[in-house]
N, C-alpha and C. Protein backbone atom coordinates (compact mmCIF):
# COMPACT_ATOMS: atom_id res chain seq x y z
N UNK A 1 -21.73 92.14 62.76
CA UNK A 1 -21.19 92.53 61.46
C UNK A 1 -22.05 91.88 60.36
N UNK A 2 -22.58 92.77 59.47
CA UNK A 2 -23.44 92.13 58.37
C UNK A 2 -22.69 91.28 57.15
N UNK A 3 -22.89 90.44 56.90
CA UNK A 3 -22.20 89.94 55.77
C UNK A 3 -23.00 89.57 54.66
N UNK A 4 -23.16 90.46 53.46
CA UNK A 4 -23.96 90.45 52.37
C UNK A 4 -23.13 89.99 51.31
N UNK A 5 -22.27 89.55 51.46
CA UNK A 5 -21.66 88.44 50.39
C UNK A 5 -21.61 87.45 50.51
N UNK A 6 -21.97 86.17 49.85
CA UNK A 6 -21.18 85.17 49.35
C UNK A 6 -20.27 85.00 48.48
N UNK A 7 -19.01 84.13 48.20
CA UNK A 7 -17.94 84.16 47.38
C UNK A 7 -17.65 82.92 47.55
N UNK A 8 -17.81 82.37 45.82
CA UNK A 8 -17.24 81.31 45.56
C UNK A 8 -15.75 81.21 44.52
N UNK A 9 -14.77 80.76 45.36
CA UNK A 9 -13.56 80.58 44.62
C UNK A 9 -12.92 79.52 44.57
N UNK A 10 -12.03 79.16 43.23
CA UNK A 10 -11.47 77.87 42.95
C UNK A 10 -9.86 78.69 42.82
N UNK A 11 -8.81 78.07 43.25
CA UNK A 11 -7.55 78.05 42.52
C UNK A 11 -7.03 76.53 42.25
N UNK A 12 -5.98 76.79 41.84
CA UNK A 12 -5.55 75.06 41.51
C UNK A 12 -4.84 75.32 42.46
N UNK A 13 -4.29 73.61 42.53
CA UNK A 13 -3.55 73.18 43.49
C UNK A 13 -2.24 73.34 44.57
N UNK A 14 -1.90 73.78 43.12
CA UNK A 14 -0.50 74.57 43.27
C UNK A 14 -0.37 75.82 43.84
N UNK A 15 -1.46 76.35 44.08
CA UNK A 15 -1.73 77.52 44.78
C UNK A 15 -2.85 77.55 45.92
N UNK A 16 -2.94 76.53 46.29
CA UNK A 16 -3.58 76.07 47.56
C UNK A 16 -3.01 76.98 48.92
N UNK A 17 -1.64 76.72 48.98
CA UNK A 17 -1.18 76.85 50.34
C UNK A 17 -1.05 78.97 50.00
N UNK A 18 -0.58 79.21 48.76
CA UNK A 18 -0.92 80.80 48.98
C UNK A 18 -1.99 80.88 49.13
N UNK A 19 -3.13 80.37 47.89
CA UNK A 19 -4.57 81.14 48.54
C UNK A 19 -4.74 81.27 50.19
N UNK A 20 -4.50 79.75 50.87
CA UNK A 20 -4.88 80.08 52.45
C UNK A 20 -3.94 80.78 53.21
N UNK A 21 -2.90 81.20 52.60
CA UNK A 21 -2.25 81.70 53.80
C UNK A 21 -2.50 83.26 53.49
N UNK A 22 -3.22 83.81 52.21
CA UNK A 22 -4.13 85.50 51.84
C UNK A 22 -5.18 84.96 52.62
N UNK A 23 -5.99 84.14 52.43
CA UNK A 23 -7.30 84.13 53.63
C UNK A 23 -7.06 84.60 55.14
N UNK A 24 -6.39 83.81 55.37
CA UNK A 24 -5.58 84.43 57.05
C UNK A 24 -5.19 85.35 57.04
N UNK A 25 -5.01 86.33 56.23
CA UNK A 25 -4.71 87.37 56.27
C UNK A 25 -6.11 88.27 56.11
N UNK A 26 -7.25 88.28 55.32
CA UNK A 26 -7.81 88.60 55.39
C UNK A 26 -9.68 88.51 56.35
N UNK A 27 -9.20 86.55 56.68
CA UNK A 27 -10.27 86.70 57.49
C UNK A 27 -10.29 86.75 58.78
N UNK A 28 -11.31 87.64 59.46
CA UNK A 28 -11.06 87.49 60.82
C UNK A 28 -11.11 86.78 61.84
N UNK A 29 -11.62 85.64 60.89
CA UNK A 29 -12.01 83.95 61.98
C UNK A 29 -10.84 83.33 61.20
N UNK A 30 -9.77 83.49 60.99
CA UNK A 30 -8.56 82.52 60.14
C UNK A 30 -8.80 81.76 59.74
N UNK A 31 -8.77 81.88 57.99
CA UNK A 31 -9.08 81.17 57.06
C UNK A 31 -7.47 80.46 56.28
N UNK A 32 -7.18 80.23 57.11
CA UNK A 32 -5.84 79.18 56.68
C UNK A 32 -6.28 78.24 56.28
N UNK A 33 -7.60 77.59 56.29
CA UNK A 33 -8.17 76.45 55.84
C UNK A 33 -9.04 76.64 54.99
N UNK A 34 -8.96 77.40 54.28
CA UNK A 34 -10.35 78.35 53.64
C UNK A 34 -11.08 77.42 52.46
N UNK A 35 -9.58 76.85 51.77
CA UNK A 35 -9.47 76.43 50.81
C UNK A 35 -9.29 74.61 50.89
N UNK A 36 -10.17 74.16 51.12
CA UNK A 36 -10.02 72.97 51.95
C UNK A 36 -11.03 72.36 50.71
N UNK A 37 -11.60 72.22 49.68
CA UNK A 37 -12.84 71.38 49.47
C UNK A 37 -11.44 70.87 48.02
N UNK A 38 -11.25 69.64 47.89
CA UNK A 38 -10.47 68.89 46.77
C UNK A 38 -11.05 68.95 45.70
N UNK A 39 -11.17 69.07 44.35
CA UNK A 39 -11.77 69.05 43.19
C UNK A 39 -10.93 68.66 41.74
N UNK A 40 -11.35 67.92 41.48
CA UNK A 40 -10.46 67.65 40.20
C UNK A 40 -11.66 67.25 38.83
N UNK A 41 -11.21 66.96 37.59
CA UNK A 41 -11.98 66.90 36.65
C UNK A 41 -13.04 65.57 36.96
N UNK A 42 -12.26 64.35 37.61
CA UNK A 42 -13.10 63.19 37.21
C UNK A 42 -13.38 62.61 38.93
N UNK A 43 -13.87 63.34 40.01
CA UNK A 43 -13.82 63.14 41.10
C UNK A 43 -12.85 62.13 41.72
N UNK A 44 -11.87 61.84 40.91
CA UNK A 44 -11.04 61.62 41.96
C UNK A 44 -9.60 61.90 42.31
N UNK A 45 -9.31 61.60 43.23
CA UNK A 45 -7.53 62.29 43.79
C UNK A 45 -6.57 61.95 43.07
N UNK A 46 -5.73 62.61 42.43
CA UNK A 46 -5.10 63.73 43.00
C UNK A 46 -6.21 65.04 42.72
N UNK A 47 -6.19 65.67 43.78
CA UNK A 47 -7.01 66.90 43.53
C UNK A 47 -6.18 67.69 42.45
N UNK A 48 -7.03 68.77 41.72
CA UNK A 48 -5.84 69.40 40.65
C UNK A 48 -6.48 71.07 41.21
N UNK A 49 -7.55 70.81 41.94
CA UNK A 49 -7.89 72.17 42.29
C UNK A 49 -8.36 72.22 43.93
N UNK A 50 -8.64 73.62 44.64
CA UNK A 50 -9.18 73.93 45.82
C UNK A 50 -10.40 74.60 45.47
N UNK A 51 -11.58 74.34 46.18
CA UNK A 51 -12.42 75.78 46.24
C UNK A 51 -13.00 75.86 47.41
N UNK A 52 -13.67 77.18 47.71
CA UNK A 52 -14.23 76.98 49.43
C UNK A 52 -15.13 77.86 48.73
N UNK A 53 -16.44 77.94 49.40
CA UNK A 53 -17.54 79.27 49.42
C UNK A 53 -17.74 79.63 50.61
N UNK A 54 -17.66 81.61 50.71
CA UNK A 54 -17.11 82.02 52.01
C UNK A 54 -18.24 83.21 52.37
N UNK A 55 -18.75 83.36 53.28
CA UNK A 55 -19.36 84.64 53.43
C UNK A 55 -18.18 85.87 53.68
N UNK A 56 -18.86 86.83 53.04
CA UNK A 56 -18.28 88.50 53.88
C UNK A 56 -18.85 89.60 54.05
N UNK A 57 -18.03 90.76 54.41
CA UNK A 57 -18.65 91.85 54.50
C UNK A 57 -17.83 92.71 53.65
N UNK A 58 -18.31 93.86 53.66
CA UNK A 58 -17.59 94.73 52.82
C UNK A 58 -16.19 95.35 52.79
N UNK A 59 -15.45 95.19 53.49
CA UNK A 59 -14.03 95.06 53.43
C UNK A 59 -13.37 93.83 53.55
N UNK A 60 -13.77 92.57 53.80
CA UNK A 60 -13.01 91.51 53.34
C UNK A 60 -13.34 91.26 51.88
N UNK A 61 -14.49 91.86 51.22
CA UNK A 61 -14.91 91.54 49.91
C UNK A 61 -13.76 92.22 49.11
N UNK A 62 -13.30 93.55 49.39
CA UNK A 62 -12.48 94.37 49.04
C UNK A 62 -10.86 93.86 48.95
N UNK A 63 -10.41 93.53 50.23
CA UNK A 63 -9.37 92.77 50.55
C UNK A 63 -8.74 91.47 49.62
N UNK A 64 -10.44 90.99 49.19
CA UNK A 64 -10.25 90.02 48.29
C UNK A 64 -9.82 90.04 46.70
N UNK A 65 -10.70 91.00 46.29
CA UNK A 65 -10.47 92.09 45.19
C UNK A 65 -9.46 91.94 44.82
N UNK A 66 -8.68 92.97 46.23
CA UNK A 66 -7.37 93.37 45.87
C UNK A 66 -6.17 92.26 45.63
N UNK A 67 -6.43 91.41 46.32
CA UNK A 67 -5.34 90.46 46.53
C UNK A 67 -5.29 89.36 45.31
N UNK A 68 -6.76 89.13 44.18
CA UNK A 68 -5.96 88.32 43.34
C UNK A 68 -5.43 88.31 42.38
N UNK A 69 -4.67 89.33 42.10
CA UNK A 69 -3.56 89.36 40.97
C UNK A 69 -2.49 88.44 41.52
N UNK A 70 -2.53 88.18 42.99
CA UNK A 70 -1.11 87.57 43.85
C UNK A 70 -1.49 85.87 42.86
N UNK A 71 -3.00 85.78 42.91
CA UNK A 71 -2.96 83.88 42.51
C UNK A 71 -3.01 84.27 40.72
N UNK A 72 -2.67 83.21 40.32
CA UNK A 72 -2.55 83.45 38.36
C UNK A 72 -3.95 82.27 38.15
N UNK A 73 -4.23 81.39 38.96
CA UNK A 73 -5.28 80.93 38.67
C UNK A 73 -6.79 80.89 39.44
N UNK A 74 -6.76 81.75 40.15
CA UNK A 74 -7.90 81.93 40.90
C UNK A 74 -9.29 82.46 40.05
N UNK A 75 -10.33 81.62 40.11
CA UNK A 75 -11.52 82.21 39.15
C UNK A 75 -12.67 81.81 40.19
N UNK A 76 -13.66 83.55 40.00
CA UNK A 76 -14.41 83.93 41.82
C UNK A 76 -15.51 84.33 40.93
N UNK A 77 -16.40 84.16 42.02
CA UNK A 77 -17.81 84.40 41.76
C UNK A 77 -18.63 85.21 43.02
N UNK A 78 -18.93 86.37 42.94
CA UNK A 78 -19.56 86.86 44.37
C UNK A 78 -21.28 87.04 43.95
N UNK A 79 -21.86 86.72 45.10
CA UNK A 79 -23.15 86.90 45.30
C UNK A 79 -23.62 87.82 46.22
N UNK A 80 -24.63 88.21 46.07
CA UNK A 80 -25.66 88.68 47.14
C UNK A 80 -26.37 87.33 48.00
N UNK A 81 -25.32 87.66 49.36
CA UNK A 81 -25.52 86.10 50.31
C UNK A 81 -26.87 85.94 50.33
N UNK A 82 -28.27 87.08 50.39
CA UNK A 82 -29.27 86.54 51.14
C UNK A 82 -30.15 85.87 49.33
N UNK A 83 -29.71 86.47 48.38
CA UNK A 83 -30.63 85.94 47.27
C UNK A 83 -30.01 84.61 46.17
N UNK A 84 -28.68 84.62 46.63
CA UNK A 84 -27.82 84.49 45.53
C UNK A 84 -27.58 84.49 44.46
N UNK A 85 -28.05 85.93 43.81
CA UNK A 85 -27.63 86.54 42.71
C UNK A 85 -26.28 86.79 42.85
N UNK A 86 -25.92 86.51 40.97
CA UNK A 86 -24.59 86.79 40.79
C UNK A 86 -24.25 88.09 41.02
N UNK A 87 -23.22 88.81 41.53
CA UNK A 87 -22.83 90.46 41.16
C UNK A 87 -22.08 90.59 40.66
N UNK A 88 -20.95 89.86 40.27
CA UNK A 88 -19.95 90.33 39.29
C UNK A 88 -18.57 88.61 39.44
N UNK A 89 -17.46 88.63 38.39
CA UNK A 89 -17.06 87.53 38.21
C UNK A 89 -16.01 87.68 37.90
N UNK A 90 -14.98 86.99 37.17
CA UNK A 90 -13.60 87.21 36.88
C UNK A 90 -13.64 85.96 35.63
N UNK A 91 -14.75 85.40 35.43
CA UNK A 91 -14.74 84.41 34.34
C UNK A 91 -15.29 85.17 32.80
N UNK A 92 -16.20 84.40 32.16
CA UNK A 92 -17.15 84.61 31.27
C UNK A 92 -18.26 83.72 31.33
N UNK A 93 -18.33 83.08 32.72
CA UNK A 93 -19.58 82.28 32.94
C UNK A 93 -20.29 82.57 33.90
N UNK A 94 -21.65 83.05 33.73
CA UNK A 94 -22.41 83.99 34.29
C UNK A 94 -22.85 85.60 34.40
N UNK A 95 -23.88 85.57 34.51
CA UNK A 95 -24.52 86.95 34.07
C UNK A 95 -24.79 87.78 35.56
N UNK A 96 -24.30 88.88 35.58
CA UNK A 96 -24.74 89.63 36.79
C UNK A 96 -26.60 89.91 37.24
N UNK A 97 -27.01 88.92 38.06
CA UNK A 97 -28.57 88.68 38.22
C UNK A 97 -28.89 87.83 38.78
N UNK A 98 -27.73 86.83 37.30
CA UNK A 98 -28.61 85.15 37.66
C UNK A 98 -28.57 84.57 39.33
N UNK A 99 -29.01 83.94 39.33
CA UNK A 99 -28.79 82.80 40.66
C UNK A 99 -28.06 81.78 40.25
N UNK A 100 -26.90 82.10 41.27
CA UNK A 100 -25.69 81.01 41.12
C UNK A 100 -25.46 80.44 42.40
N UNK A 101 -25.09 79.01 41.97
CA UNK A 101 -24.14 78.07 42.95
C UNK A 101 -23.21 77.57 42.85
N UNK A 102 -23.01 76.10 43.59
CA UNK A 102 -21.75 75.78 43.72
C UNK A 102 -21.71 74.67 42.80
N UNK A 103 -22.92 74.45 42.26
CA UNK A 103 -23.08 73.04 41.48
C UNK A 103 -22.31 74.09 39.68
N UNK A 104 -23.17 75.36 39.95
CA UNK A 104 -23.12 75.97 38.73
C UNK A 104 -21.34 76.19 38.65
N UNK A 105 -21.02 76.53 39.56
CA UNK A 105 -19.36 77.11 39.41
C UNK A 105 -18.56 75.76 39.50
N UNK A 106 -19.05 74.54 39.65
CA UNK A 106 -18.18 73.40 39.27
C UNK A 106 -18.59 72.65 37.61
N UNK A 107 -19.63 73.21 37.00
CA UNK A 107 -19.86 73.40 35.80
C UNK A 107 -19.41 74.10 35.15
N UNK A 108 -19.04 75.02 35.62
CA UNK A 108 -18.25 76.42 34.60
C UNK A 108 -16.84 75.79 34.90
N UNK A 109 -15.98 75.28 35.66
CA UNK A 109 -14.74 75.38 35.59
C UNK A 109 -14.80 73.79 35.01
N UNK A 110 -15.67 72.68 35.11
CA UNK A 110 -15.06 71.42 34.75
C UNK A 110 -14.79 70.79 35.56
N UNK A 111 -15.21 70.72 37.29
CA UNK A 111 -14.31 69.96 38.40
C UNK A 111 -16.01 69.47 38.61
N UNK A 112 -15.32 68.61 39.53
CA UNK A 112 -16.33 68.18 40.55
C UNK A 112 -15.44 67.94 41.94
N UNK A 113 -15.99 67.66 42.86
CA UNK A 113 -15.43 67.39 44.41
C UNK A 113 -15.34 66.06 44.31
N UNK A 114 -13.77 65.81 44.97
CA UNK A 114 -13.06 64.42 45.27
C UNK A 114 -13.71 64.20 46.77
N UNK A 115 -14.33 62.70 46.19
CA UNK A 115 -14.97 61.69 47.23
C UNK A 115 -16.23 62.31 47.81
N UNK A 116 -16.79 63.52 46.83
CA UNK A 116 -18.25 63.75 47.31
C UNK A 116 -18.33 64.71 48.21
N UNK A 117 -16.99 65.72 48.98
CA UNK A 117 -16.65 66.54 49.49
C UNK A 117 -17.53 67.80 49.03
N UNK A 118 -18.71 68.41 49.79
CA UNK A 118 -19.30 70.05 49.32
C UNK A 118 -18.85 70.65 50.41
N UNK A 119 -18.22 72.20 50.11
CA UNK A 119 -18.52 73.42 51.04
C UNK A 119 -19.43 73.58 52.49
């Protein structure tokens, strides 16, 4: 199965345990843990947010789509896995082209990872 996405997503905390329990629903290796990386403003705990970066293919990309009106704070970033150009966003940070990461999408939201924790 080809997977030409990457997807980077943050929700807060409080929506930790929904985001992973829509991952398990949508991934086919069960992503109940999907959302596992701690992040808060000043690296340290209490975490105030989750984010994971996930590969897919074209119907879990879809699946994903569809499903986040369910989180009120979920803010996603998808790439083209092999270049990582941006393709499209749900923020106002970033341009469909650029080359994005994970350093860049913890710049755009304000977090960093508790205790040095990356994806």
């Amino acid at each position: 199965m080809p997977w030409p996405y990457r997807h980077i997503v943050v929700v807060s905390a409080a929506e930790q345990a929904a985001a992973n329990q829509l991952a398990a629903q949508i991934d086919p290796d069960d992503g109940s843990n999907t959302f596992g990386v701690p992040l808060s403003p000043n690296g340290l705990e209490p975490a105030t947010h989750f984010g994971c970066s996930t590969a897919s293919e074209a119907v879990m990309a879809q699946a994903m789509f569809d499903a986040q009106p369910v989180l009120l704070s979920v803010r996603w970033w998808r790439l083209e896995a092999a270049t990582g150009e941006l393709i499209d966003t749900n923020t106002a940070q970033g341009l469909p082209g650029q080359v994005w990461t994970w350093r860049d999408t913890l710049a755009a939201v304000g977090l960093t990872t508790v205790a040095g924790e990356e994806p």
